[in-house]
N, C-alpha and C. Protein backbone atom coordinates (compact mmCIF):
# COMPACT_ATOMS: atom_id res chain seq x y z
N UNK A 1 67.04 162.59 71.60
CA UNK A 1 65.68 162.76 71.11
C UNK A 1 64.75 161.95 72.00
N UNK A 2 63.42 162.62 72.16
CA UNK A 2 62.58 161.81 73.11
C UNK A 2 62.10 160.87 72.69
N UNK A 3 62.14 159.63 72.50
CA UNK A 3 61.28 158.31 71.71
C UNK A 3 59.94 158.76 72.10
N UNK A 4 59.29 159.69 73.41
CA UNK A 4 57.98 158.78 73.98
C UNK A 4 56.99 159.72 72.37
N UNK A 5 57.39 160.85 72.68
CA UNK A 5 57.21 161.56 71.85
C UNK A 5 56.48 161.47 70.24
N UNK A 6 57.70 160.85 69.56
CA UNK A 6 58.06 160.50 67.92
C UNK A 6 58.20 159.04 68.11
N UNK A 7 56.95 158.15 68.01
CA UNK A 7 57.27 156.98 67.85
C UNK A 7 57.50 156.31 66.13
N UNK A 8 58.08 155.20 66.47
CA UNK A 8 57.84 154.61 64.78
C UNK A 8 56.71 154.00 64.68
N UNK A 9 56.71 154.66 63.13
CA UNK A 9 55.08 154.61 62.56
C UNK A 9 54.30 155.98 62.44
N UNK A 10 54.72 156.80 63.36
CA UNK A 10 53.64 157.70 63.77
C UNK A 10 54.24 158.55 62.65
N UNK A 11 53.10 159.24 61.86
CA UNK A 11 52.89 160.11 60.90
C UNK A 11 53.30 161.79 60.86
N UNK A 12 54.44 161.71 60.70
CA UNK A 12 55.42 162.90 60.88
C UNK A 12 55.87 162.95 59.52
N UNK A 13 56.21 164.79 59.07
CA UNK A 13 56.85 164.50 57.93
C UNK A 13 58.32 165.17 58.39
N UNK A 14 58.51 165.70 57.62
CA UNK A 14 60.34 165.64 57.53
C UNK A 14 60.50 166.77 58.50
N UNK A 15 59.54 168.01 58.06
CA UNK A 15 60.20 169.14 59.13
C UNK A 15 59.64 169.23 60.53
N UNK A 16 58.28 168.14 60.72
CA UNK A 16 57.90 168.17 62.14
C UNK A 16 58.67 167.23 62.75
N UNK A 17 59.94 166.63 62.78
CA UNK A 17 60.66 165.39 62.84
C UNK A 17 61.93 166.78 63.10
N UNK A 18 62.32 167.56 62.44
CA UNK A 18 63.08 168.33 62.32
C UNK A 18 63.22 169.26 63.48
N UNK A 19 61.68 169.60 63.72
CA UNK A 19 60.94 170.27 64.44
C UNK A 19 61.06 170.07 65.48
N UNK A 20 60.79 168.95 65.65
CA UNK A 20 61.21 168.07 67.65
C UNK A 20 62.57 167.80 67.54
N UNK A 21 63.17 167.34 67.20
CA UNK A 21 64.94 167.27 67.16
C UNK A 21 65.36 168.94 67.33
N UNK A 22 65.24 170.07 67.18
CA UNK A 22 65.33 171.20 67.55
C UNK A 22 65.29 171.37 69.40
N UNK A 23 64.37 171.19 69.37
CA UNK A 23 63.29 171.32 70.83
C UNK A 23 63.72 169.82 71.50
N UNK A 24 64.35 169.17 71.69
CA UNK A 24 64.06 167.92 72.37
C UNK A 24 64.95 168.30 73.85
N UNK A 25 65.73 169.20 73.45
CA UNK A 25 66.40 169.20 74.82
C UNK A 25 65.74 170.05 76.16
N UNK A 26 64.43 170.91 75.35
CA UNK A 26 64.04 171.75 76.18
C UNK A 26 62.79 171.58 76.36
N UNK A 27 61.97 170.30 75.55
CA UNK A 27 60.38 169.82 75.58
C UNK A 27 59.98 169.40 76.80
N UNK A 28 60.88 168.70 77.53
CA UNK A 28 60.16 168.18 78.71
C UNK A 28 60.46 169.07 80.15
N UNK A 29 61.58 170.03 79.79
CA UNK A 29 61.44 171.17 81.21
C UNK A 29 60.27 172.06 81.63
N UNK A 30 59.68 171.69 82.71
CA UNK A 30 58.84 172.42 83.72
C UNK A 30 58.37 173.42 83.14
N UNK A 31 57.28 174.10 83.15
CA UNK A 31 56.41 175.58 82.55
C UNK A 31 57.14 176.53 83.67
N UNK A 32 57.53 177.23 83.07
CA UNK A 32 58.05 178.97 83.96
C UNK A 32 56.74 179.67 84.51
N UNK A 33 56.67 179.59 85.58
CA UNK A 33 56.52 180.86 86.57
C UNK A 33 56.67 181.65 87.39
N UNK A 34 56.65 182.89 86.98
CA UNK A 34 56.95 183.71 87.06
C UNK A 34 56.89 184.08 88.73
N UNK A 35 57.95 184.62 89.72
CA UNK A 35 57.92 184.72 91.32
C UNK A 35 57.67 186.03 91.13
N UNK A 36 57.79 187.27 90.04
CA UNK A 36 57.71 188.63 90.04
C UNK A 36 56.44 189.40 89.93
N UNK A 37 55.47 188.48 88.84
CA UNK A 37 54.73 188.93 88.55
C UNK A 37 53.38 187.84 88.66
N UNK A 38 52.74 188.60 88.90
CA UNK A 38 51.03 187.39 89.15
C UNK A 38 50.70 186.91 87.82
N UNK A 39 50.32 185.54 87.92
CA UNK A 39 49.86 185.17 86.96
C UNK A 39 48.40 185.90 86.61
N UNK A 40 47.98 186.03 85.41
CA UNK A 40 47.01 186.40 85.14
C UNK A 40 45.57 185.82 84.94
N UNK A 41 44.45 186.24 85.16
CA UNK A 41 43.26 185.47 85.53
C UNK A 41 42.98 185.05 84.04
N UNK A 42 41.90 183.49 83.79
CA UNK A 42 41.42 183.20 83.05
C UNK A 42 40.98 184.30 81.75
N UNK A 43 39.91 185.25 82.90
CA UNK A 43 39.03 186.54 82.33
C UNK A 43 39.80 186.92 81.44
N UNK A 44 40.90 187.86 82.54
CA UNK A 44 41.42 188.53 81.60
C UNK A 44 42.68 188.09 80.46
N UNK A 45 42.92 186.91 80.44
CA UNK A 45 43.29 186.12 79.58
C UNK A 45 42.97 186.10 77.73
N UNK A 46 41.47 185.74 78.66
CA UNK A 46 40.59 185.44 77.43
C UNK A 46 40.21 186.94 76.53
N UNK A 47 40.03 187.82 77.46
CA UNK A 47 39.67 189.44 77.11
C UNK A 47 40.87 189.51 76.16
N UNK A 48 42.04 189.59 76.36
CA UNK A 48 43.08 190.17 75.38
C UNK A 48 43.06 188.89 73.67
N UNK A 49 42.76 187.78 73.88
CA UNK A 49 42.11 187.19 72.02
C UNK A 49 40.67 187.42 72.04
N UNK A 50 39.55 188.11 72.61
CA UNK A 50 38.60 188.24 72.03
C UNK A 50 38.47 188.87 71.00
N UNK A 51 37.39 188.54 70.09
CA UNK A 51 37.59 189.51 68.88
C UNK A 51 37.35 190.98 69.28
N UNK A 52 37.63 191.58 68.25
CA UNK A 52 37.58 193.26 68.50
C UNK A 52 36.78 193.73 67.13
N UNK A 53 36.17 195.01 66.87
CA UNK A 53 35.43 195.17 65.78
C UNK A 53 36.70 196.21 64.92
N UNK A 54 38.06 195.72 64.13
CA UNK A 54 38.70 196.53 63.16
C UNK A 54 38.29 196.99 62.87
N UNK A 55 37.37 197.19 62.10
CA UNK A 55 36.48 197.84 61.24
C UNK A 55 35.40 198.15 61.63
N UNK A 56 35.26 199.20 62.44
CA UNK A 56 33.98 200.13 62.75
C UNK A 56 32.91 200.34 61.93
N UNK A 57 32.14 200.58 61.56
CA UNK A 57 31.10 200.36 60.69
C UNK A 57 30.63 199.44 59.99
N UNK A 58 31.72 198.64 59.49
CA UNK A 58 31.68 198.03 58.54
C UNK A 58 30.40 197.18 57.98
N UNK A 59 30.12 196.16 59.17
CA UNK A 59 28.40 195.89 59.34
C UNK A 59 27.76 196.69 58.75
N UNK A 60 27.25 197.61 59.63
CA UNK A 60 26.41 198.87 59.11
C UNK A 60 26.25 198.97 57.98
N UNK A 61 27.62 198.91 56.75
CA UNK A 61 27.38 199.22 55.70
C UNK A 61 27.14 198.29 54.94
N UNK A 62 27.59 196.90 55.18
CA UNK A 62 27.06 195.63 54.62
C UNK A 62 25.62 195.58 54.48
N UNK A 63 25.22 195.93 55.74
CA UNK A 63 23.55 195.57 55.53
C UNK A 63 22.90 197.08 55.35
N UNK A 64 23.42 198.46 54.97
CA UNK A 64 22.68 199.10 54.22
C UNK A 64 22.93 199.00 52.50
N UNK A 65 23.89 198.32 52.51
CA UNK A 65 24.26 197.98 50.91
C UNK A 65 23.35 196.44 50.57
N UNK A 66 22.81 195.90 51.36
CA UNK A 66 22.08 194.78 50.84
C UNK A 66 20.40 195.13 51.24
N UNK A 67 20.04 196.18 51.76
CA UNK A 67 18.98 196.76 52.07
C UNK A 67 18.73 197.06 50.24
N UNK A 68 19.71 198.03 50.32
CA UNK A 68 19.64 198.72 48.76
C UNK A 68 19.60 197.76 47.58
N UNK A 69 20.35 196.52 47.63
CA UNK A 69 20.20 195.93 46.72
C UNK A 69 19.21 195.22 46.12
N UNK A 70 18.35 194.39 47.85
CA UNK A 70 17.06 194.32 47.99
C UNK A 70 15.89 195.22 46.84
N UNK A 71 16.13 196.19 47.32
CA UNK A 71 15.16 197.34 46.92
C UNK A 71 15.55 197.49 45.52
N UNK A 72 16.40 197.40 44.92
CA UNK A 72 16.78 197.25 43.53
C UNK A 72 16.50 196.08 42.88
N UNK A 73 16.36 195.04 43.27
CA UNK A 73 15.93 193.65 42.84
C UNK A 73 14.41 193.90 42.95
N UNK A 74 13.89 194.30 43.87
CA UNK A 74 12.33 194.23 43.56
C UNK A 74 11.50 195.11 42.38
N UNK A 75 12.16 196.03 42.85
CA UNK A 75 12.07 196.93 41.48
C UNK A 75 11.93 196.28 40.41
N UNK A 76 13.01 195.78 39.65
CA UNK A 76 13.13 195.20 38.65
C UNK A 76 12.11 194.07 38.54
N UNK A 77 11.65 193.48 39.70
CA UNK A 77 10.91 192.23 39.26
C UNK A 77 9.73 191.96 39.61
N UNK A 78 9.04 193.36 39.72
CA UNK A 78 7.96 193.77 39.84
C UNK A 78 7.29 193.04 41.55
N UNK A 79 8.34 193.80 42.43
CA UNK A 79 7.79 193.47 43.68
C UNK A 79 7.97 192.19 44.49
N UNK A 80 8.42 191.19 43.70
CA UNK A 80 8.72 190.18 44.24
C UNK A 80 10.27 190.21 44.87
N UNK A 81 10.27 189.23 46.36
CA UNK A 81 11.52 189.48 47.72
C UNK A 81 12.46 188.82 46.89
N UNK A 82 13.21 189.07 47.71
CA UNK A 82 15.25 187.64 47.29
C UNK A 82 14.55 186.47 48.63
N UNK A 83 13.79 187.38 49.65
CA UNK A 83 13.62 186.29 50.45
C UNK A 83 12.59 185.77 50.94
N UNK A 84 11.87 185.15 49.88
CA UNK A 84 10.79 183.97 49.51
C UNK A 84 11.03 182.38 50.08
């Protein structure tokens, strides 16, 4: 096990203690790269976790459903906004 790692004292509970005793033989070997294939740029790195819109419309309908609700609240209260 690596001491530099998991010192005593330091605030570990049972399965992150478990966790590095798993991994200790293979924590401190070198990062793999790859001779086959190019590493890939920052850009397009970052492009593949950008968010994406799942849900197509969805917006759209949020804020024509609070348009409407708007307009239903004033109604009722003789013209006066939600956003005063």
């Amino acid at each position: 096990m690596n001491s530099e790692r998991l010192r005593v004292g330091d605030e570990t509970s049972g399965m992150e203690f478990a966790t590095a005793q798993k991994y200790a033989d293979i924590i401190d070997l070198p990062h793999h790269v790859s001779t086959r294939h190019p590493q890939m740029s920052m850009w397009n790195r970052a492009a593949q976790f950008a968010p994406f819109a799942a849900l197509t419309g969805y917006e759209a309908s949020i804020n024509e459903t609070a348009q409407e609700n708007e307009k239903l609240f004033e109604e009722k209260n003789d013209g006066q906004s939600l956003v005063e």
